[in-house]
Protein backbone atom coordinates (compact mmCIF):
# COMPACT_ATOMS: atom_id res chain seq x y z
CA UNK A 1 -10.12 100.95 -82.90
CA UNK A 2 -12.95 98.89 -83.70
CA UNK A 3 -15.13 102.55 -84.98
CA UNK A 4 -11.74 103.56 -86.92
CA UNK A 5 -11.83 100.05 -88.18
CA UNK A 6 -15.00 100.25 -89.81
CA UNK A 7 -14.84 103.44 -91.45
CA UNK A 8 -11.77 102.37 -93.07
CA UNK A 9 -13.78 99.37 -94.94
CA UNK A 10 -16.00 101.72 -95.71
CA UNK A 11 -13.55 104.57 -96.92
CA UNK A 12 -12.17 101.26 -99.09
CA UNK A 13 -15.31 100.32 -100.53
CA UNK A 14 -16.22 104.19 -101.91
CA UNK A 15 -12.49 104.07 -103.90
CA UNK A 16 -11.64 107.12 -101.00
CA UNK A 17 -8.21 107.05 -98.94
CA UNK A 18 -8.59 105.83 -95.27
CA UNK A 19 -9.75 108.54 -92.53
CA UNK A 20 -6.92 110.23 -90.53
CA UNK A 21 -6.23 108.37 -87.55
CA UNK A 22 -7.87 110.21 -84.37
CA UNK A 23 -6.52 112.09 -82.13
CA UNK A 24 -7.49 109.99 -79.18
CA UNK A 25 -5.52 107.00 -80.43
CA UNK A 26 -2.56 109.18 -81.33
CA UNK A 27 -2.58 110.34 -77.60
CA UNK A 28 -2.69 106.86 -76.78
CA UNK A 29 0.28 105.97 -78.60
CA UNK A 30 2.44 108.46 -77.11
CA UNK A 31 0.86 107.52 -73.43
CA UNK A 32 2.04 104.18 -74.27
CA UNK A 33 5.81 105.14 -75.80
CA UNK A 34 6.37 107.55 -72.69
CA UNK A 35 5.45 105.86 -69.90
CA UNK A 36 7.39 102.54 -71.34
CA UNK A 37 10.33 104.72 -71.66
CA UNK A 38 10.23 105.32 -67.75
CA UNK A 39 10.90 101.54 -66.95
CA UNK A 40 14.31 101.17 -65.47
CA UNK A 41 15.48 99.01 -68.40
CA UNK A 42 15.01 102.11 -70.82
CA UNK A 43 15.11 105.28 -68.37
CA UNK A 44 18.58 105.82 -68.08
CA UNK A 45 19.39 106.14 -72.22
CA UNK A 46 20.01 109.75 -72.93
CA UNK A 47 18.44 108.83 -76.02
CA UNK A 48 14.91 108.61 -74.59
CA UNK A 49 13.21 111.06 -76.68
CA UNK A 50 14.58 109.60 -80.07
CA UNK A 51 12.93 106.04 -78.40
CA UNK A 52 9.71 107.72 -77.57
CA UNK A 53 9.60 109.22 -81.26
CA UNK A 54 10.27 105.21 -83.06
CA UNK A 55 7.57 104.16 -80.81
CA UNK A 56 5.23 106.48 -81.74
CA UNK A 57 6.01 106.36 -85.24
CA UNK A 58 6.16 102.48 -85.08
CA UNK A 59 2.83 102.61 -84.13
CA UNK A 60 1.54 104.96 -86.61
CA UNK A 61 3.16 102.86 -89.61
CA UNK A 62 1.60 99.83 -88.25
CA UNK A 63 -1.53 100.64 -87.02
CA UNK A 64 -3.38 99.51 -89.78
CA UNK A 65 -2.08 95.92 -89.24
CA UNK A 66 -4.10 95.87 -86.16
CA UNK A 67 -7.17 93.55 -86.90
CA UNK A 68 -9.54 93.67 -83.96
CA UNK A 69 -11.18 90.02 -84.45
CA UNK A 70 -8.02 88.36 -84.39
CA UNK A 71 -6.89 90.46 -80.94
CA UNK A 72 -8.87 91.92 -78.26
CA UNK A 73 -6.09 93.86 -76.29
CA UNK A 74 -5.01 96.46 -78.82
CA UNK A 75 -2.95 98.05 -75.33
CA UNK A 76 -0.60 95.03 -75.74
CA UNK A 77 -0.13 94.88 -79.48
CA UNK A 78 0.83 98.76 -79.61
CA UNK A 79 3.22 98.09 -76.39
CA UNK A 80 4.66 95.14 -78.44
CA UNK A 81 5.32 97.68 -81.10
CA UNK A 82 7.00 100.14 -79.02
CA UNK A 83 8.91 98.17 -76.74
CA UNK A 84 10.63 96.81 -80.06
CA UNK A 85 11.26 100.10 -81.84
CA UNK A 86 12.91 100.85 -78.40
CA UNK A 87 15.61 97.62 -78.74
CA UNK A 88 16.06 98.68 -82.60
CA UNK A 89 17.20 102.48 -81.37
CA UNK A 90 19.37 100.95 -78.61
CA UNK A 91 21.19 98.71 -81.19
CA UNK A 92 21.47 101.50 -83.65
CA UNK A 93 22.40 103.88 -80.84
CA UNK A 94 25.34 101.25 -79.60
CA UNK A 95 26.47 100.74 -83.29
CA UNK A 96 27.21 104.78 -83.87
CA UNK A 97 29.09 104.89 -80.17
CA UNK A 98 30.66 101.88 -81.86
CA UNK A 99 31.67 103.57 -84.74
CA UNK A 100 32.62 106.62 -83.32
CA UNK A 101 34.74 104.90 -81.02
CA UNK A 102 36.61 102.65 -83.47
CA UNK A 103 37.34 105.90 -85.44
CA UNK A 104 38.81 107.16 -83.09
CA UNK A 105 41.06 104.74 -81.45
CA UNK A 106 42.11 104.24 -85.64
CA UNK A 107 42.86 107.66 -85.82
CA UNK A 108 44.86 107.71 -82.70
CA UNK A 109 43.29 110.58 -80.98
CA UNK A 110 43.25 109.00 -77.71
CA UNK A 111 47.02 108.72 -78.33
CA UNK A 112 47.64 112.34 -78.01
CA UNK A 113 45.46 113.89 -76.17
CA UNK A 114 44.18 111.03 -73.18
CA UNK A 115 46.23 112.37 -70.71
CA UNK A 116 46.19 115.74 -68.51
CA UNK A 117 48.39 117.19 -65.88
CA UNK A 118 46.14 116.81 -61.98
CA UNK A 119 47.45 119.72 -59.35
CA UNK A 120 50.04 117.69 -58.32
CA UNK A 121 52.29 118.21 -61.66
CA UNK A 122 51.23 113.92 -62.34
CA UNK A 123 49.65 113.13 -65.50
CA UNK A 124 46.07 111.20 -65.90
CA UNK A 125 44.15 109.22 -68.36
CA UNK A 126 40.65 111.40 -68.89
CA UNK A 127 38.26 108.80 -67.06
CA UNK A 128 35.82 109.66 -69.97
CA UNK A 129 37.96 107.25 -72.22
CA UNK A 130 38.61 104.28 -69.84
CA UNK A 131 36.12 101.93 -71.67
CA UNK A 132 36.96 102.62 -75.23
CA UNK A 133 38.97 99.87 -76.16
CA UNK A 134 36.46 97.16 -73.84
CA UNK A 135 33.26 98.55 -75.32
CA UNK A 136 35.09 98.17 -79.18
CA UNK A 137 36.02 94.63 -77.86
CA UNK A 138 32.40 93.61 -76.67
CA UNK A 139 30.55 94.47 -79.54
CA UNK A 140 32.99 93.07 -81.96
CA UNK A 141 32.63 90.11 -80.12
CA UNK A 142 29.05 89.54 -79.79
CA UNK A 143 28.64 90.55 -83.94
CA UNK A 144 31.21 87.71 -84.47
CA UNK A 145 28.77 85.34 -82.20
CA UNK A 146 25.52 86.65 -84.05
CA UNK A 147 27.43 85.56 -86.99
CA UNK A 148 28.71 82.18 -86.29
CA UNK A 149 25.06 81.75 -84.84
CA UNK A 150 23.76 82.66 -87.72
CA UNK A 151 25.99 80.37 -90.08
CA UNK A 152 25.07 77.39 -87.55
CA UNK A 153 21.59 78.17 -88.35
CA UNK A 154 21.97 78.31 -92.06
CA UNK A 155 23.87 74.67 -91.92
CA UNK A 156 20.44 73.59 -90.36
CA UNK A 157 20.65 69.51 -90.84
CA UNK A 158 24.15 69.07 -92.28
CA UNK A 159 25.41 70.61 -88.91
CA UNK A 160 23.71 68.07 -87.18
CA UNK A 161 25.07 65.17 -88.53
CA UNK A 162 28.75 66.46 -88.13
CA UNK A 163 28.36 66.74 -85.05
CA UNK A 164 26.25 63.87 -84.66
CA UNK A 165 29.51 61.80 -86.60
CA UNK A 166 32.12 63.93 -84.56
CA UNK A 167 29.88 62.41 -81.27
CA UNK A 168 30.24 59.34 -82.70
CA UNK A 169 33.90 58.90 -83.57
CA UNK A 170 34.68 60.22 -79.96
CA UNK A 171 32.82 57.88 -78.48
């Protein structure tokens, strides 16, 4: 990192475009974005690959961010990187089941064709839709949360004092 470093400040000084970055450190950066996509808490996404891929590429666009004096553990600052490309793929991942899901409980697909006939001449709800309607309901909560959170954030000090005056006038 430190060699690559240097011949990019060089490569700057001469008016030339930075070195490609070398094979070694590209291997590295896959290393890292596979093996962290074995951990349990990422394993059992059947989006894996996709993960691997933001990490890697994660790592690529920010590699030149990397400034050597001001870390010595460039393992932990490319893991840093990968682990969250891997969160932003999960939420993007949830959103389009999301999505997909909404559409289709609007469109009342599940309406029609949710139930089949077992050997017994009884009809059953496909398993495959049981959570539909509870996954729809979890994430529209938690976005509502992130947002009130967010609006509670924004109030900053005048929040404070209502609450500090609703404290009050209880009291």
């Amino acid at each position: 990192m430190v060699d690559y470093r240097t011949k990019c400040d060089i490569a700057k000084k001469e008016g030339k475009d930075d070195p490609p970055i070398p094979e070694y450190i590209g291997e590295c950066f896959y290393k890292i974005s596979e093996n962290l996509s074995h951990i349990h808490k990422f394993s059992s996404y059947s989006f894996r690959e996709e993960m691997v891929g933001d990490g890697i590429e994660n790592s690529i666009m920010y590699f030149r961010n990397y400034d050597p004096v001001k870390g010595t553990n460039p393992f932990a600052y490319f893991t840093q990187i990968v682990y969250y490309a891997f969160l932003r793929r999960i939420a993007k991942e949830k959103k389009q089941l999301y999505i997909k899901y909404k559409a289709t409980q609007q469109f009342g697909i599940l309406d029609e064709g949710e139930m089949y006939e077992d050997e017994n001449g009884n009809m059953k709800q496909f398993e495959m839709y049981d959570n539909i309607s509870e996954y729809i309901q979890v994430y529209e909560d938690k976005k509502k949360e992130k947002k009130e959170k967010k609006e509670l954030k924004s109030k900053g000090l005048d929040n404070f004092i209502e609450i500090e005056i609703d404290y009050v006038k209880e009291n």
